[in-house]
Protein backbone atom coordinates (compact mmCIF):
# COMPACT_ATOMS: atom_id res chain seq x y z
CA UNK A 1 193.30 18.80 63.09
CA UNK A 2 192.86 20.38 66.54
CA UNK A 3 189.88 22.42 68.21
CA UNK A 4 190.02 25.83 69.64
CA UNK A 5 192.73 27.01 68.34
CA UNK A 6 192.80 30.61 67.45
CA UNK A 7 193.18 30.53 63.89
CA UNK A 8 189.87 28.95 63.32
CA UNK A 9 187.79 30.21 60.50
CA UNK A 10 184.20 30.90 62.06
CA UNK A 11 183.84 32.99 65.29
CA UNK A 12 181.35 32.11 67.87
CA UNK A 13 177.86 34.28 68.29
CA UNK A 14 175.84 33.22 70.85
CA UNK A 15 172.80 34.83 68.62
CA UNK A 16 173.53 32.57 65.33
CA UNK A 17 172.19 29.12 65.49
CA UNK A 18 175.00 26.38 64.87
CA UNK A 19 177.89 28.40 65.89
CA UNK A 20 180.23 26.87 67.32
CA UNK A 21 181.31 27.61 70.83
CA UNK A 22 185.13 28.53 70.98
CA UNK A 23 187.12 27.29 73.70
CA UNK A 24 189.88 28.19 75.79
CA UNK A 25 192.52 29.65 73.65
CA UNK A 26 194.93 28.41 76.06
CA UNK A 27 194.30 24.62 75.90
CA UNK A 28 193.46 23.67 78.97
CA UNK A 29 194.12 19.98 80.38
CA UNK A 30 191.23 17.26 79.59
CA UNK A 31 189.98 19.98 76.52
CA UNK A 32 187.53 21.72 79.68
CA UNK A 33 185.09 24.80 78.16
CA UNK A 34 185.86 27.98 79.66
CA UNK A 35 182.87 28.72 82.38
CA UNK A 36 184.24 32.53 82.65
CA UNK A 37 183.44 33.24 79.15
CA UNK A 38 179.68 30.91 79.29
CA UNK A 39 178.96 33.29 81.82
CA UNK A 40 179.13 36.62 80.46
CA UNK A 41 177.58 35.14 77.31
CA UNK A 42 174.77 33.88 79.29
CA UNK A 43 174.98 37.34 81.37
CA UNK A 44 174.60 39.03 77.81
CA UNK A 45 172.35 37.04 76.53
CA UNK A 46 170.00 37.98 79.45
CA UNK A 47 170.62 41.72 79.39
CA UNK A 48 169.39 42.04 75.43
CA UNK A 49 166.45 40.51 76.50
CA UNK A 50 165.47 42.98 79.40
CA UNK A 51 166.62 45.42 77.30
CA UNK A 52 164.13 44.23 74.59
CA UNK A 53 161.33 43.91 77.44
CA UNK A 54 161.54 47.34 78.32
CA UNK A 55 162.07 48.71 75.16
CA UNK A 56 158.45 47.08 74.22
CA UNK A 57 157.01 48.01 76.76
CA UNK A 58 157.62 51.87 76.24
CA UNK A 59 157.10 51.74 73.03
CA UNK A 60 153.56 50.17 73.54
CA UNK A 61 152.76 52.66 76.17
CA UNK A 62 153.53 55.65 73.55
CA UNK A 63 151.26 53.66 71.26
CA UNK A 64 148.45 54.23 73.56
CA UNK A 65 148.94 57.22 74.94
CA UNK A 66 148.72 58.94 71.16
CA UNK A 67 145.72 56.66 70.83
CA UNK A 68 144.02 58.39 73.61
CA UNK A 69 145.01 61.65 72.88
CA UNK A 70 143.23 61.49 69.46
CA UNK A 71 140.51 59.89 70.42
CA UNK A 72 139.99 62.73 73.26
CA UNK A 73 140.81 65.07 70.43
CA UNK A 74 138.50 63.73 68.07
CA UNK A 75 135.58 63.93 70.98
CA UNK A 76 135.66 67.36 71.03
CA UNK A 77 135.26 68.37 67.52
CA UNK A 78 136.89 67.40 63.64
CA UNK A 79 140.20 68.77 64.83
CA UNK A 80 143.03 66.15 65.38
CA UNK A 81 146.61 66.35 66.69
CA UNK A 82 149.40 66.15 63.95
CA UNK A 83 151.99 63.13 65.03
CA UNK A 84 155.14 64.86 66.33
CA UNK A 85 153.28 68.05 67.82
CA UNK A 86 151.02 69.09 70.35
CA UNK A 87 147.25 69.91 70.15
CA UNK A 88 145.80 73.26 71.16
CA UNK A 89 142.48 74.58 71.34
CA UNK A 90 140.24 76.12 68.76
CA UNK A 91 140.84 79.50 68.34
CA UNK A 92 137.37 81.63 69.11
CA UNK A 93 137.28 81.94 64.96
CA UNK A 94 137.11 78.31 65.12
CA UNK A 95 134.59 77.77 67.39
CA UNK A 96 130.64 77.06 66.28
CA UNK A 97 128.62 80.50 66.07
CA UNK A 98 125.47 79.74 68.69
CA UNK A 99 123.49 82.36 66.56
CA UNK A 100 120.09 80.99 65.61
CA UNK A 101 120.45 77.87 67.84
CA UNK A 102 119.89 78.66 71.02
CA UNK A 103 116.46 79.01 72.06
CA UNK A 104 114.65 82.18 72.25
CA UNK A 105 111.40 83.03 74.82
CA UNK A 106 109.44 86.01 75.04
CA UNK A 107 110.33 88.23 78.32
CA UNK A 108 107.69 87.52 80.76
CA UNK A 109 106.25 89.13 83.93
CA UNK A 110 103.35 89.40 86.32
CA UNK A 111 100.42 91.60 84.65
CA UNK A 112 100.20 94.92 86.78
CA UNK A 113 98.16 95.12 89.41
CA UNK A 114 94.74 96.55 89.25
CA UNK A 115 94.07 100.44 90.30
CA UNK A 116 91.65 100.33 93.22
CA UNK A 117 90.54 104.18 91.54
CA UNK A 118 89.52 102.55 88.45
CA UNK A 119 86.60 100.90 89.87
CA UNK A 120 85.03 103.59 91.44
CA UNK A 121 86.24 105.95 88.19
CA UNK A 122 82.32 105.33 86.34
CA UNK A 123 78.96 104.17 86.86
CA UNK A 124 79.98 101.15 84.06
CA UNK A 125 82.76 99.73 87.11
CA UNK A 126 81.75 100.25 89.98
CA UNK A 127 78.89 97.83 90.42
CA UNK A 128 79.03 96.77 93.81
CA UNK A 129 76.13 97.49 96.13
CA UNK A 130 76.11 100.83 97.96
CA UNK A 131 74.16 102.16 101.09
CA UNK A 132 74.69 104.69 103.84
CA UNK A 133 75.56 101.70 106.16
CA UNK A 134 77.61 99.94 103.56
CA UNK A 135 79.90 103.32 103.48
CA UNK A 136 79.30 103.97 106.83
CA UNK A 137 79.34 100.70 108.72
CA UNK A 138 79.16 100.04 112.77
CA UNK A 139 77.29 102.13 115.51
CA UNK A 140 80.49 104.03 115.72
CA UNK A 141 84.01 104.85 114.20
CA UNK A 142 87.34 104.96 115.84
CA UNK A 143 90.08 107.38 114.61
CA UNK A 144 93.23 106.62 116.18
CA UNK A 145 91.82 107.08 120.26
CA UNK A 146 89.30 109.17 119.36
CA UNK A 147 85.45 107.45 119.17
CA UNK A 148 82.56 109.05 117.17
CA UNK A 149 79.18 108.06 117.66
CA UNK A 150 77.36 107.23 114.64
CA UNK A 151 73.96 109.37 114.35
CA UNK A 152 71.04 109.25 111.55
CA UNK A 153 71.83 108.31 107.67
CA UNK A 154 70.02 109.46 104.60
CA UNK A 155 69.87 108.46 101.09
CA UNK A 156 68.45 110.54 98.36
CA UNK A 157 68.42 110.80 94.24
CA UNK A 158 67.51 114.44 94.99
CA UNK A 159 70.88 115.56 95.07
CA UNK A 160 70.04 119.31 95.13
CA UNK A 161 67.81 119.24 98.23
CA UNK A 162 70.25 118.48 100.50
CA UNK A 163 72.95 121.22 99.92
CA UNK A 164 72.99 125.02 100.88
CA UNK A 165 74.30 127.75 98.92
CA UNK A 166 76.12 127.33 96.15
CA UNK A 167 76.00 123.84 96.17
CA UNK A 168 73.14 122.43 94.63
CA UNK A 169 73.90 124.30 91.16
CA UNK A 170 77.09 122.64 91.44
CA UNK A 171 75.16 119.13 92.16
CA UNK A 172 72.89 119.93 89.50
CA UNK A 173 75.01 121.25 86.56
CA UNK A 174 77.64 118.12 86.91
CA UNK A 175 74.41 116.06 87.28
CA UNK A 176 74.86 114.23 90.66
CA UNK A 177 72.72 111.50 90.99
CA UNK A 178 72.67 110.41 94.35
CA UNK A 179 74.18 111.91 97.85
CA UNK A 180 74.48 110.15 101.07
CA UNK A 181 74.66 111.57 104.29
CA UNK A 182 75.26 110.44 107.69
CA UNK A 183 76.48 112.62 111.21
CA UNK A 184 78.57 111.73 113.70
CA UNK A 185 78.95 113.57 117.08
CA UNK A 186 81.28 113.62 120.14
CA UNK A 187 81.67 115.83 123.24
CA UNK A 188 79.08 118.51 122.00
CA UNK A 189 80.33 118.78 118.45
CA UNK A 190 78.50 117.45 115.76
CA UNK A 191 79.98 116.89 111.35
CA UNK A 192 77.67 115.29 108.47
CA UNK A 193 79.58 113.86 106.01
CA UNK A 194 77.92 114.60 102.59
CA UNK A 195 78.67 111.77 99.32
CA UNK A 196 77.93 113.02 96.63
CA UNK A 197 77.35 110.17 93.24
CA UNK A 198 78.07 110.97 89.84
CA UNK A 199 78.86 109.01 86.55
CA UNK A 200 82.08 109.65 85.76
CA UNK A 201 85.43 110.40 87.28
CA UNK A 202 85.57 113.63 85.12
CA UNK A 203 82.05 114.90 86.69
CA UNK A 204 82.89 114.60 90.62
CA UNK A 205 86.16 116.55 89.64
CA UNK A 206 84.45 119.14 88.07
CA UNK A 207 82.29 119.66 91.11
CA UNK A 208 85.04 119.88 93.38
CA UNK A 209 86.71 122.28 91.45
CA UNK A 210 83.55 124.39 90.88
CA UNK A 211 82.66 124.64 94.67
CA UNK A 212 83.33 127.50 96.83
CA UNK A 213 83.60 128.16 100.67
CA UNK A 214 80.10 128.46 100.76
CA UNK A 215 79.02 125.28 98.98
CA UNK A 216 78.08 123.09 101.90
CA UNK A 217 75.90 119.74 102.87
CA UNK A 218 72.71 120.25 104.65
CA UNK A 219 73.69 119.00 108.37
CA UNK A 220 71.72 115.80 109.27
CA UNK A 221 70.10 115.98 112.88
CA UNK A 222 68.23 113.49 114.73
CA UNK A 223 68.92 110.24 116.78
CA UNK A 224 70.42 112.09 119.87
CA UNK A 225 72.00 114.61 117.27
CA UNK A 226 70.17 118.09 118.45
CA UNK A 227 69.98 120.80 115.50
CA UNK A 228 73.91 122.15 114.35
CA UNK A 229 75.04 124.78 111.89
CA UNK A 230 71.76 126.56 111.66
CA UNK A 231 72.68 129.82 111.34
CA UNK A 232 75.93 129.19 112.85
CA UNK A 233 79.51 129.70 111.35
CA UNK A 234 80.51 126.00 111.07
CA UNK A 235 83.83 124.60 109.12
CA UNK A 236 83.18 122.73 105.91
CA UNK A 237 85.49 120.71 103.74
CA UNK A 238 85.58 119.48 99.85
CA UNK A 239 87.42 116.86 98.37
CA UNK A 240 86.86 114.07 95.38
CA UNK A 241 88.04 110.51 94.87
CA UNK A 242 87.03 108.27 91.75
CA UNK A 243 83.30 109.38 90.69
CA UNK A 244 82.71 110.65 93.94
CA UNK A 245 82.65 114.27 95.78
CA UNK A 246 82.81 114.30 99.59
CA UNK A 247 81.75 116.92 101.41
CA UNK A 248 81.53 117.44 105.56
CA UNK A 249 79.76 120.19 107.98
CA UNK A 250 81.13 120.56 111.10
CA UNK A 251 80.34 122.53 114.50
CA UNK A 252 78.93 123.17 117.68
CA UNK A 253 75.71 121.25 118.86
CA UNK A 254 75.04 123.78 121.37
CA UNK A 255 74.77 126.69 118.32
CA UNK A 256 77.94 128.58 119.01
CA UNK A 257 79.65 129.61 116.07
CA UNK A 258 83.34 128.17 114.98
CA UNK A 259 86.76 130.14 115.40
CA UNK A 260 90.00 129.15 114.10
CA UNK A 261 90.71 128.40 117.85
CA UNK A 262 88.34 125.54 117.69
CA UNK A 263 90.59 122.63 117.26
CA UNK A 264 88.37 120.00 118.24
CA UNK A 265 85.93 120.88 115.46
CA UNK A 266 88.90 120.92 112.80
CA UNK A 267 89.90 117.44 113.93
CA UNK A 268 86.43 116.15 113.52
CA UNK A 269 86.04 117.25 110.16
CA UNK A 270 89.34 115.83 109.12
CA UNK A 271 88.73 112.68 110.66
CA UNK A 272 85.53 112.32 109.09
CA UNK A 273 87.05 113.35 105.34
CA UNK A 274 90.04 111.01 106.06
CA UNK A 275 87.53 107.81 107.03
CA UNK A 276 85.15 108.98 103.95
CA UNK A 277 88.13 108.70 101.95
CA UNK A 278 89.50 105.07 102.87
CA UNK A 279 86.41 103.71 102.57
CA UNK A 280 85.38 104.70 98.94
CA UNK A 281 89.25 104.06 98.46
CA UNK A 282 88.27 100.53 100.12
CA UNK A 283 85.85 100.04 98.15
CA UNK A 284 87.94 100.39 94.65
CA UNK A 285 90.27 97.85 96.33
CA UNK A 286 87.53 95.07 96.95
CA UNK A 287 86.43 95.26 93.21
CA UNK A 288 89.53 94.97 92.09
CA UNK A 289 90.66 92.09 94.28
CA UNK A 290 87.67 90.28 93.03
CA UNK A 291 88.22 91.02 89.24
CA UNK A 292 91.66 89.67 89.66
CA UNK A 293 90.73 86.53 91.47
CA UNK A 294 88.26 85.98 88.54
């Protein structure tokens, strides 16, 4: 019998255990194996195995990669992705109503501030003490760069005996209850500023409304003040604020009567209504800073 000849019955694979190895066909001298063919075997032999290396490896990356993917899936809600096909997002239809779980609060917003006017509206508010110097403070008053002196005060609960005219019916029949007066005087021209108290808001209106061109204060002399407006044509003004009427007498110290011409007697008079005003105006606005910070 002789080896490696071609006609033998079992063929060599390098994969099978106990194959035999062929060698050369050809016979060489000495029976030698043929190296050319051990080496691509060998060469083959190593290439299956790389192949095999990679092949695991991809095939373990895909493995976790689609384990990620439905893990990330599953995260963010019961949905999962199908094997073979991509995931998408929940369609709006899908997606949780929020009604009834998100929280709800009442709007909220600072409380309104208080009106200054409705403490010195009634008698029931406007508590805070009240004098001629209290409304009429200082030994004299500066409007813009003009300076008054301040001149005598009164304070009476005789409302009717300080008003001319028409006046004190008006006093009377809306039932004033108090009326301060003071007089202030620069360059020769003299103006008493008349307050007139009532209950109500509805009452000093009423007055206002009900007074004519002759309803006028009483001027207040005195103090350096000589006599003014007796039985001389003087301006007069009428006004209301809260539960008070203000009313002011202005003209000529020396006795002369007042013309339209007189501009420095208008100015007084408005200066004195405008500074009446602020401060019973001022006076609403202290009350009600206090009733807010309490």
């Amino acid at each position: 019998m002789s080896f490696g000849q071609g006609g033998s019955s079992q063929q060599w694979d390098p994969w099978k255990p106990n194959s035999q190895q062929p060698w050369n066909g050809g016979g060489s001298a000495g029976g030698s194996p043929d190296w050319a063919a051990l080496a691509d075997a060998s060469e083959a032999r190593a290439k299956r195995r790389r192949l095999l290396f990679i092949g695991g490896g991809a095939l373990a990356a895909v493995a976790i990669g689609t384990a990620v993917a439905v893990a990330v899936v599953s995260a963010g809600g019961s949905n999962q992705a199908s094997p073979g096909t991509e995931s998408a997002l929940p369609g709006v239809s899908d997606l949780p109503s929020a009604t009834g779980t998100v929280p709800s609060f009442e709007p909220t917003s600072a409380p309104p501030p208080l009106d200054p006017k409705d403490f010195v509206a009634s008698a029931q508010k406007d508590k805070a003490p009240l004098s001629p110097d209290i409304l009429f403070p200082g030994t004299q008053l500066t409007m813009g760069d003009t300076v008054y002196k301040k001149g005598p005060t009164a304070d009476t609960k005789d409302c009717a005996s300080t008003a001319k005219s028409t006046l004190p019916k008006v006093l009377t029949d809306n039932r004033c209850t108090r009326l301060i007066r003071v007089t202030y005087s620069r360059d020769g021209v003299a103006v008493t500023v008349g307050v007139a108290v009532f209950a109500t808001e509805a009452q000093a209106t009423k007055a206002k409304q009900q007074a004519d061109a002759k309803s006028i204060v009483k001027s207040l002399s005195g103090g350096g003040v000589k006599d003014f407006c007796v039985g001389a044509v003087c301006r007069s003004t009428t006004n209301a604020y809260g539960r008070y009427a203000y009313f002011t007498l202005a003209g000529f110290t020396s006795g002369k009567d007042v013309t339209e011409k007189d501009k420095a007697v208008f100015k007084t008079g408005d200066d004195l209504q405008e500074f009446t005003y602020r401060q019973i105006r001022r006076r609403g606005e202290a009350q009600a800073s206090a009733a807010a910070a309490g």
